[in-house]
Protein backbone atom coordinates (compact mmCIF):
# COMPACT_ATOMS: atom_id res chain seq x y z
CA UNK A 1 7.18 14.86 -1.53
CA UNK A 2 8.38 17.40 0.76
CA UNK A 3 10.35 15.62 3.77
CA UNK A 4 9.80 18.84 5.92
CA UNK A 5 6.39 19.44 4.74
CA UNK A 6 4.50 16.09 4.55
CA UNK A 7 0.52 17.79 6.22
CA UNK A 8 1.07 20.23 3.69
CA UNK A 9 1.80 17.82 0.57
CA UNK A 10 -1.26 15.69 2.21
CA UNK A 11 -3.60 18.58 1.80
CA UNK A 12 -2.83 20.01 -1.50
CA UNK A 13 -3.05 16.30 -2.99
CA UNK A 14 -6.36 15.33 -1.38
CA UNK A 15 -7.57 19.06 -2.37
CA UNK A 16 -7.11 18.65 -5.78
CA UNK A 17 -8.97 15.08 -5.95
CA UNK A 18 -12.02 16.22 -4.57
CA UNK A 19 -14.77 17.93 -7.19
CA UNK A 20 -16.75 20.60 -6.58
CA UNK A 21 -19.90 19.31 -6.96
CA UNK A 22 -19.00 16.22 -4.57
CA UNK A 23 -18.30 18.78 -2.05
CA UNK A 24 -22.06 20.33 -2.52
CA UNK A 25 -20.48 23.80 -4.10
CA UNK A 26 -22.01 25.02 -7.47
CA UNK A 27 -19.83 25.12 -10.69
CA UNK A 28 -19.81 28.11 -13.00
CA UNK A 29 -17.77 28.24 -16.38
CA UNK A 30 -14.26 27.07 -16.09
CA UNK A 31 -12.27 26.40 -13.29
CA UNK A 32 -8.40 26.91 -13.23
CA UNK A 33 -7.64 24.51 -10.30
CA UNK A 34 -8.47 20.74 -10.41
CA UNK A 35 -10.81 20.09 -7.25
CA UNK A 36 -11.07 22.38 -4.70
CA UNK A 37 -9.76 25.88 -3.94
CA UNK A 38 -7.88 26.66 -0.79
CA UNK A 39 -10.57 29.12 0.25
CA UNK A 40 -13.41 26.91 -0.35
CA UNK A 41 -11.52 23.66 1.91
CA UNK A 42 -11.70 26.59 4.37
CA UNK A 43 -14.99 27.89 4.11
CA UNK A 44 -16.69 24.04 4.48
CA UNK A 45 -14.17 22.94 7.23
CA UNK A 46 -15.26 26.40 9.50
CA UNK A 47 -11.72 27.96 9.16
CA UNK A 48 -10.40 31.08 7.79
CA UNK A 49 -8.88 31.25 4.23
CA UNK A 50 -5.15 32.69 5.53
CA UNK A 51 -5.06 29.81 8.51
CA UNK A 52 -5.68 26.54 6.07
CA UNK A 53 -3.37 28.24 3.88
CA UNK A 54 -0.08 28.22 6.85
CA UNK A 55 -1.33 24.43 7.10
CA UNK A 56 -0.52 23.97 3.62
CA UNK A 57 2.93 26.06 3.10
CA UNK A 58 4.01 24.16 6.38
CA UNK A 59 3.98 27.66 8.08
CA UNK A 60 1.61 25.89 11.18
CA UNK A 61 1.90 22.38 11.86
CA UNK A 62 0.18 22.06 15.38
CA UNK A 63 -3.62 22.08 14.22
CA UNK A 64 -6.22 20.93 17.15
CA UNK A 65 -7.59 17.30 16.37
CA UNK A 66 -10.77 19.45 15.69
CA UNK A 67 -9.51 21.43 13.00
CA UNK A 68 -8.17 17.84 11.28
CA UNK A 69 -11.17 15.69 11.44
CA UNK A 70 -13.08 18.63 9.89
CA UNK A 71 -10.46 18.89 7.28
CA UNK A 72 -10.67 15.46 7.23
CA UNK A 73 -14.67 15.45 6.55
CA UNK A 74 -14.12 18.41 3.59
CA UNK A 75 -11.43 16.09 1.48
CA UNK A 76 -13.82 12.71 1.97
CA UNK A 77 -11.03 11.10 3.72
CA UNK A 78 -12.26 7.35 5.11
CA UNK A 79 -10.91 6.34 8.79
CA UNK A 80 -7.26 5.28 7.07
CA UNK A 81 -6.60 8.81 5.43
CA UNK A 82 -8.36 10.51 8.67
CA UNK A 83 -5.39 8.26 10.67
CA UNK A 84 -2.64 9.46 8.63
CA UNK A 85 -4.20 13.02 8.61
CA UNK A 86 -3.66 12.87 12.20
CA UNK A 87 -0.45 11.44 12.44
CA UNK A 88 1.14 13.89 10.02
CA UNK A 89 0.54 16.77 12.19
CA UNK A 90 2.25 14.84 15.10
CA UNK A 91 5.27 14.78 13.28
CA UNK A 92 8.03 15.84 15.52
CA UNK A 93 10.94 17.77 14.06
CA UNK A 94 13.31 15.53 11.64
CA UNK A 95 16.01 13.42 13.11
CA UNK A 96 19.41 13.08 11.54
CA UNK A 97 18.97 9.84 8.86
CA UNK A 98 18.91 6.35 10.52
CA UNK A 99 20.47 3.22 9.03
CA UNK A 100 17.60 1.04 7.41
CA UNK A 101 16.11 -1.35 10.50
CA UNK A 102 16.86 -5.05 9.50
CA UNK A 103 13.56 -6.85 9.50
CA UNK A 104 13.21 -10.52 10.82
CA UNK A 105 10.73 -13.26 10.72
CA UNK A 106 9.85 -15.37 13.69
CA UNK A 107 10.98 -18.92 13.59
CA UNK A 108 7.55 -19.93 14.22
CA UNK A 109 6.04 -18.51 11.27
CA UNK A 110 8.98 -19.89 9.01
CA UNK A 111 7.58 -23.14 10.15
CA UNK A 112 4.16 -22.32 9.46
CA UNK A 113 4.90 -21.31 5.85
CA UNK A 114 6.62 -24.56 5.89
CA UNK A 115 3.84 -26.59 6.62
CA UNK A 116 0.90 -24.65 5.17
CA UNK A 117 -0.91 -26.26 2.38
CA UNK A 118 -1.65 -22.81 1.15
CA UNK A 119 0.09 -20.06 -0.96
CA UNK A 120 1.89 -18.11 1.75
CA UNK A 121 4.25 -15.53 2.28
CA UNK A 122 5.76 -12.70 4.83
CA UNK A 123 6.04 -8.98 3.41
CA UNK A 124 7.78 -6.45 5.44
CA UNK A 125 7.08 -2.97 6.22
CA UNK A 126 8.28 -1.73 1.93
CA UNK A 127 6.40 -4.99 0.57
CA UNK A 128 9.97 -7.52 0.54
CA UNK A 129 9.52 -10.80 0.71
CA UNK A 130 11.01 -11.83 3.68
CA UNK A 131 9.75 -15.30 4.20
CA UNK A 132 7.88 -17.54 1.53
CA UNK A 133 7.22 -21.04 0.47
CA UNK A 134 6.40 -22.99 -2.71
CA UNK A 135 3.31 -22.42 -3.01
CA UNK A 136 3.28 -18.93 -3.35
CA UNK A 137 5.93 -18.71 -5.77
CA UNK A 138 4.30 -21.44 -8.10
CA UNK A 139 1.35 -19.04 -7.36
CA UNK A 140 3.89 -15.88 -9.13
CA UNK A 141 7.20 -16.34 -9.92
CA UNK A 142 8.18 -13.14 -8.35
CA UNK A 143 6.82 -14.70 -4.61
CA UNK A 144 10.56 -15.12 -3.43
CA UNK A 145 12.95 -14.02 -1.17
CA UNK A 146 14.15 -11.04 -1.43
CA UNK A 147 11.71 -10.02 -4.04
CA UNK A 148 9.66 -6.42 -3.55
CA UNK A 149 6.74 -6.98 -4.29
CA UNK A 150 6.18 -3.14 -5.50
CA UNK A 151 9.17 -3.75 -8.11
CA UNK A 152 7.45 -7.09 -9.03
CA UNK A 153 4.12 -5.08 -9.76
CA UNK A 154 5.12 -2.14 -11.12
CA UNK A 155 8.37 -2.84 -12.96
CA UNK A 156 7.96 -6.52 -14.53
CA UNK A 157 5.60 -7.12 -17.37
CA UNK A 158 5.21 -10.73 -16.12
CA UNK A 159 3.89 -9.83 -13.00
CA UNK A 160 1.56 -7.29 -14.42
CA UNK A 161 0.01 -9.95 -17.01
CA UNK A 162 -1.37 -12.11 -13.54
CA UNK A 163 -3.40 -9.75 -12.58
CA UNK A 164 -6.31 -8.66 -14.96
CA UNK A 165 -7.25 -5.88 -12.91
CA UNK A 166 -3.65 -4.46 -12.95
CA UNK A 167 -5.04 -0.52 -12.65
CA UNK A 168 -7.48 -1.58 -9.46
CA UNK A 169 -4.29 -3.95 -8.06
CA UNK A 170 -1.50 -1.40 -8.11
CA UNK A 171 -3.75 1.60 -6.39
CA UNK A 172 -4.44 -0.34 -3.75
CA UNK A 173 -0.84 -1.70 -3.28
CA UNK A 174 0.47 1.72 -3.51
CA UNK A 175 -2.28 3.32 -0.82
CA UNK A 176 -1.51 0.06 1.03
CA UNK A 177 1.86 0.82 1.05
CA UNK A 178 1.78 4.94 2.19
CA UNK A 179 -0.39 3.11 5.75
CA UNK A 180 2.15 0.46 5.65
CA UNK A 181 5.46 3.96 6.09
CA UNK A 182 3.40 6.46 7.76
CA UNK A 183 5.51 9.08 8.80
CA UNK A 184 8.71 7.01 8.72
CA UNK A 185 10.07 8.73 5.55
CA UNK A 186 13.54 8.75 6.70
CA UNK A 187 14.23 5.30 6.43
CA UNK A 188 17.24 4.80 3.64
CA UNK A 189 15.12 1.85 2.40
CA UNK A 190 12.16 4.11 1.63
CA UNK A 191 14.05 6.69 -0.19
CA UNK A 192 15.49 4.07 -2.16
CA UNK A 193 12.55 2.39 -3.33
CA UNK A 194 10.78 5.33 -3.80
CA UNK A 195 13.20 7.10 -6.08
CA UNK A 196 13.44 4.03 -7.80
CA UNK A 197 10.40 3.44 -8.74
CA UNK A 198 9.50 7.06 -9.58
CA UNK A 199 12.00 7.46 -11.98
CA UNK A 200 10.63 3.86 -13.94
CA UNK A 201 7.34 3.66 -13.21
CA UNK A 202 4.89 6.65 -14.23
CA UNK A 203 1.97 5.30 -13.23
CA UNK A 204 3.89 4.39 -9.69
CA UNK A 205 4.68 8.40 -9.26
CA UNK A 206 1.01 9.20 -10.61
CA UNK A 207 -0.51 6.85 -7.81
CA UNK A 208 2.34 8.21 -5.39
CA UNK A 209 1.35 11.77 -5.47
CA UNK A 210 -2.21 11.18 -4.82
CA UNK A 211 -1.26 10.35 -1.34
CA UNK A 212 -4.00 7.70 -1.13
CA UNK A 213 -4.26 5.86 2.46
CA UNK A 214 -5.55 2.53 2.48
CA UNK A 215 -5.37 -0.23 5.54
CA UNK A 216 -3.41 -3.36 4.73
CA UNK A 217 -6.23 -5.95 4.70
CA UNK A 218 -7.22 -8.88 2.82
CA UNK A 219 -9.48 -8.72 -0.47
CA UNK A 220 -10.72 -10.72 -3.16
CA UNK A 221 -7.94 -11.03 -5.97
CA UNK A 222 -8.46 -12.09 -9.28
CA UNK A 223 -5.59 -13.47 -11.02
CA UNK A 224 -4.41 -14.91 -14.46
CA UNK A 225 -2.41 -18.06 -13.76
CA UNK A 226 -0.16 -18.73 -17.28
CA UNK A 227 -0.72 -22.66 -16.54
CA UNK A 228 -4.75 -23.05 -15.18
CA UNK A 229 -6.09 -19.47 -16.43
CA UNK A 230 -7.56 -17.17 -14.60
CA UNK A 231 -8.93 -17.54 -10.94
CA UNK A 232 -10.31 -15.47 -7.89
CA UNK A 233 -8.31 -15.83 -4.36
CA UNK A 234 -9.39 -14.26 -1.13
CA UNK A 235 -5.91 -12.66 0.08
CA UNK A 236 -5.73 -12.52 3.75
CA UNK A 237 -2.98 -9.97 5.37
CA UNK A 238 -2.62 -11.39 9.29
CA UNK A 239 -0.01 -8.82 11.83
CA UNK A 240 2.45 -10.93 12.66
CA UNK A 241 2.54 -10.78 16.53
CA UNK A 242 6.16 -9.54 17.95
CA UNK A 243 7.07 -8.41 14.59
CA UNK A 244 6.20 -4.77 13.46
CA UNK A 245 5.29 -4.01 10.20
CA UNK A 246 5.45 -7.89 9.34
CA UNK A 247 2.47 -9.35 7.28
CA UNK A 248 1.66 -12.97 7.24
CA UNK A 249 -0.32 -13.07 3.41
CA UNK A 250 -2.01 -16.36 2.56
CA UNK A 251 -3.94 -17.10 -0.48
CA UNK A 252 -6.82 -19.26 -0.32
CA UNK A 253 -9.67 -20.25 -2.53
CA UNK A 254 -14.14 -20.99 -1.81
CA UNK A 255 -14.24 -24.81 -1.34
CA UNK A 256 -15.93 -26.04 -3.93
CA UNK A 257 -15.38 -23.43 -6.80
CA UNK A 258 -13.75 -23.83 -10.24
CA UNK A 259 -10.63 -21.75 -8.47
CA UNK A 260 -10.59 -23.95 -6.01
CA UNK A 261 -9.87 -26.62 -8.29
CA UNK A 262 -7.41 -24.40 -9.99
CA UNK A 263 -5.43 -23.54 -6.90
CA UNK A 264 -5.44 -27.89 -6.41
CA UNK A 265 -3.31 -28.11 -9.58
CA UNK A 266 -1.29 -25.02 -8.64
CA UNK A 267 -0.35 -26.42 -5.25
CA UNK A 268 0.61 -30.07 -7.59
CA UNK A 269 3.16 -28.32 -9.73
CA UNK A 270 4.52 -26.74 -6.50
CA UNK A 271 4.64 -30.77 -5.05
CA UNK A 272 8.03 -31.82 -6.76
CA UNK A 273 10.02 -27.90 -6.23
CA UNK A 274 8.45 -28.36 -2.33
CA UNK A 275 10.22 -32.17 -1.99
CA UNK A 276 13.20 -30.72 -3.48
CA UNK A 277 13.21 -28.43 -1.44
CA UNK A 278 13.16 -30.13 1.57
CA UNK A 279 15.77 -32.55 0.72
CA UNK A 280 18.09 -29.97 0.01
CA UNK A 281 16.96 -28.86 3.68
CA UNK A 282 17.80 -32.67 5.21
């Protein structure tokens, strides 16, 4: 990713996903590009060839909101990857690099987690735990402080065997996580986890230079528990009010279904680690 260029890396990568034939152009013998050609982008989204390519080599960065959301339209981008669009070319120019912003959970959610007879945990702005309780990690092991929950995913085969639909799980996280940065690429914490994980993780840099956008909302999760087998969770990702970037994620199961009953005797191995807890606390 280009620091200096971030529209143009958005374009090319969302060019090159998009198919011809999605894009209602005819497709004769072999192509040399994957997707779309620069001149074609331009010809559907009603600007000239030379003009989308400046947007692309970073040579003009103030497009019209016009010119965007037809862009926008031509690369099939839903309202999250419109969003981004648009806040890429608002990018002003870079600032020297900041010290990484210390990120800090209200005391009344610490008490909620503590009393909340549900999986439940806080994930910052790059996916770290910042807040958890038992629950959660009897839930995954890797649901604890301090924890990064893209490391955990991408980067420990014990977290990867939980989830069953590891492919599906680890797009999402990573297009979760590009909404979750935005444009705030300059954050030490970002580089570092970044770099990290595209220098261990190849399907991590695959997913990463697709520059998929996806809100941070709650979904159906199926997981593979190594103690009651496998169960579906609705995941629920709540803004934490007065706390930017913070996610309050709690796991919770239909009443009355065999995960239900599943997540009952999760929640009673957690019982003895939770009373230890608390007496260490007292």
């Amino acid at each position: 990713m280009s620091e200096n260029n971030q529209l143009g890396d958005y374009l090319r990568a969302r060019r090159e996903l998009v198919r011809p034939e999605d894009a209602g152009l005819p497709v004769h013998g072999n192509r040399r590009v994957a997707g779309l050609r620069r001149e074609e982008v331009a010809l559907l989204a009603g600007i000239s060839s030379d003009y989308y390519l400046r947007l692309e080599q970073g040579r003009d960065r103030n497009p019209s909101a016009q010119v965007l959301e037809s862009l926008a339209r031509v690369l099939r981008l839903d309202q999250a990857g419109t969003e981004y669009l648009l806040s890429l070319a608002a990018l002003r120019p870079p600032k020297r690099r900041r010290r990484a912003r210390r990120e800090t959970v209200p005391p009344g959610i610490q008490q909620l987690l503590d009393v909340l007879a549900l999986p439940a945990f806080v994930e910052g702005r790059y996916f770290d735990v910042l807040a958890v309780n038992p629950l959660a990690t009897a839930l995954s092991p890797n649901l604890r402080l301090g924890e990064n929950r893209l490391r955990s995913v991408f980067l420990d085969p014990g977290e990867q065997a939980l989830y069953p639909d590891w492919e599906a799980a680890t797009a999402m996280l990573v297009a979760g996580f590009r909404e979750s940065v935005g444009t705030d690429t300059d954050d030490p914490r970002f580089v570092e986890l970044v770099g990290e994980l595209s220098l261990s993780s190849d399907r991590f840099r695959r997913l990463w230079a697709r520059h998929d956008v996806s809100a941070r909302e709650g979904m159906p999760t199926r997981m593979r528990h190594p103690q009651v087998g496998e169960l579906t969770l609705s995941r629920e990702k709540l803004a934490v009010s007065g706390a930017q970037g913070l996610m309050l994620v709690i796991y919770h199961a239909v009443p009355g279904t065999d995960s239900a009953e599943k997540l009952g005797l999760i929640s009673a191995l957690a019982a003895p680690e939770a009373r230890e807890q608390d007496r260490s606390v007292r």
